[in-house]
Protein backbone atom coordinates (compact mmCIF):
# COMPACT_ATOMS: atom_id res chain seq x y z
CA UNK A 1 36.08 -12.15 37.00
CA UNK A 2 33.15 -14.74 36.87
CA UNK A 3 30.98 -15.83 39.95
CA UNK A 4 30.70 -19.58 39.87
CA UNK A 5 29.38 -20.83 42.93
CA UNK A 6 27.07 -20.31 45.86
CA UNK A 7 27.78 -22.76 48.74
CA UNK A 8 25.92 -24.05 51.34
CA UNK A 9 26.77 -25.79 55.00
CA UNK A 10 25.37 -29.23 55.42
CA UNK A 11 25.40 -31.61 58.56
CA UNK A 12 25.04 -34.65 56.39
CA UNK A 13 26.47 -34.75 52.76
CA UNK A 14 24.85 -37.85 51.48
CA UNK A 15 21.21 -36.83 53.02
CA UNK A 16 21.65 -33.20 51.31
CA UNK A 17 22.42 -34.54 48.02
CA UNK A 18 19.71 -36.65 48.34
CA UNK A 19 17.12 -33.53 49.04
CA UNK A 20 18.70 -31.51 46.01
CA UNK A 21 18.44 -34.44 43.38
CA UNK A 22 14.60 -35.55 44.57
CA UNK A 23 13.42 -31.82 44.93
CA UNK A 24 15.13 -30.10 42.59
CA UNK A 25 16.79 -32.77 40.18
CA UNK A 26 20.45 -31.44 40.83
CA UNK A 27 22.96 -34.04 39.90
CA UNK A 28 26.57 -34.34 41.68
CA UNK A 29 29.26 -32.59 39.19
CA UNK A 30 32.00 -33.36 41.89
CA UNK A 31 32.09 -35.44 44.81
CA UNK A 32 35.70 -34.48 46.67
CA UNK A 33 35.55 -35.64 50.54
CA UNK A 34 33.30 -33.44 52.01
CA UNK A 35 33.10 -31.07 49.32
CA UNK A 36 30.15 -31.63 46.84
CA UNK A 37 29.34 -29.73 43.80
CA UNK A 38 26.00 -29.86 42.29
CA UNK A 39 24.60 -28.99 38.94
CA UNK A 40 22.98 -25.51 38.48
CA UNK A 41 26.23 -24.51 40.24
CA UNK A 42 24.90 -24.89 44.20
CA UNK A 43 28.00 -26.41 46.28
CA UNK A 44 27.15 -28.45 48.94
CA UNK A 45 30.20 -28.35 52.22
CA UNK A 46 29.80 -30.62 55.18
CA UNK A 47 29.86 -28.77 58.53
CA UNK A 48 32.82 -30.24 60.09
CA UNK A 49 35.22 -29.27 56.86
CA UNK A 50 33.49 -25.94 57.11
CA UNK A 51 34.29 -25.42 61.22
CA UNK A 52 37.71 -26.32 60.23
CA UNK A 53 38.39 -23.82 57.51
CA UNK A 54 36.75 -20.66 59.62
CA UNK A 55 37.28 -22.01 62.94
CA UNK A 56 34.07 -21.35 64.09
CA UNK A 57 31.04 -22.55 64.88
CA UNK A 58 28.13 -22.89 62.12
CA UNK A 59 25.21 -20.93 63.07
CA UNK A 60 22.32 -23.05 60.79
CA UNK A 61 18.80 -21.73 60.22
CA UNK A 62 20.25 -18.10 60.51
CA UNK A 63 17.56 -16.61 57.45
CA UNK A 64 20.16 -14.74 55.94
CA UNK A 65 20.56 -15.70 53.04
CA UNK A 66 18.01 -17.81 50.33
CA UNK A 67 18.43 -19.95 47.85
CA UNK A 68 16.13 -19.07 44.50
CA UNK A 69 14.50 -21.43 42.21
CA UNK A 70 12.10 -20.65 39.20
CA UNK A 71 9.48 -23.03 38.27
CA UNK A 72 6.71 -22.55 35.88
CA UNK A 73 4.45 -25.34 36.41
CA UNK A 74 4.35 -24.04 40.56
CA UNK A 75 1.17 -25.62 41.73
CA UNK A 76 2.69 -29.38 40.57
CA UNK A 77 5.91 -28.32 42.82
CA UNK A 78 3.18 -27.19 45.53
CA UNK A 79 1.78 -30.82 45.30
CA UNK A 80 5.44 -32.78 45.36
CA UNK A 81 6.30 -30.79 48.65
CA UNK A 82 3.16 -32.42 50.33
CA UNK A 83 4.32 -35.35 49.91
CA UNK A 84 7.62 -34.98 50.08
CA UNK A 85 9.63 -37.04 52.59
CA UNK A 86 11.01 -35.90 55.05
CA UNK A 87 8.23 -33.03 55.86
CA UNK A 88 8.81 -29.76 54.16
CA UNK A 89 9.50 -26.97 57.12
CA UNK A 90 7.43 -24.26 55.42
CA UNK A 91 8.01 -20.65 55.86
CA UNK A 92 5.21 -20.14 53.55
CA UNK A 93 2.92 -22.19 51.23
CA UNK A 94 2.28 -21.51 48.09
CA UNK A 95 1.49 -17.74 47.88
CA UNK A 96 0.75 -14.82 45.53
CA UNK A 97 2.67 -11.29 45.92
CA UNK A 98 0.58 -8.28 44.71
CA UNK A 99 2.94 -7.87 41.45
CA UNK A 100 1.41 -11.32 40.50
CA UNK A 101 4.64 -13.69 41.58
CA UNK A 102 3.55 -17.22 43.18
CA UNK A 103 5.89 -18.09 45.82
CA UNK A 104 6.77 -20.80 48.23
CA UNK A 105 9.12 -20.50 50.79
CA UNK A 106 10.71 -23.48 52.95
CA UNK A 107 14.08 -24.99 54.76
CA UNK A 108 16.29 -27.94 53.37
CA UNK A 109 17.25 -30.02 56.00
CA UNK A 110 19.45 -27.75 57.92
CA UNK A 111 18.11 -25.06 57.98
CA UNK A 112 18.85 -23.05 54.73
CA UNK A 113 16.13 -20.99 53.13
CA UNK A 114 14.78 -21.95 49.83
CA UNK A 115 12.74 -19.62 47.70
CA UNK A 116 10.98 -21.32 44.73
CA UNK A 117 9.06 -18.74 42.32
CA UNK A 118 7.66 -18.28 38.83
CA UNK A 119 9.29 -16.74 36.28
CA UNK A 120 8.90 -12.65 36.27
């Protein structure tokens, strides 16, 4: 067995692949109504297809899961999500864990948490 994917509810599709490509530089592998899957193997499923499959409601923003990125150069990241438009929702800025880590720590656009650290 292989793992392929991790996926990810979205409200709007085109906004979220928008906010993966500028951020992170994803690009869309497959686009298939509703169903988006980026590179670096994050899928991207809008909330209504989603509420249909489980027949449920989608809880966003529910900090239970992360999504974690590695960048070396993290203080140039730091600066981008200044600027970055719309605002960055921190849940923390850049930081430093006592094993020596730098960390930042922030929500895409609906809510899903996004860890982005240095390499260990």
């Amino acid at each position: 067995m292989k793992f392929k994917n991790v996926l990810i509810v979205v409200e709007d599709i085109e906004k979220s692949k928008k906010f993966y490509k500028d951020l992170f530089g994803l690009e869309v592998i497959l686009d298939n109504d509703g169903n988006v899957i980026l590179t670096e193997g994050l899928v991207l499923q809008d909330k209504k297809v989603w509420e249909n499959f489980l027949g449920k409601e989608i809880v966003f923003e529910n900090n239970a899961t992360e999504l974690y990125f590695e960048e070396r150069n993290i203080e140039a990241f730091a600066e981008k999500l200044e600027s970055f438009q719309p605002p960055i929702r921190y849940v923390n800025r850049l930081m430093q864990h006592a094993w020596g880590q730098k960390v930042i720590r922030f929500y895409d656009l609906d809510g899903n948490l996004i860890e982005v650290g240095t390499p260990m």
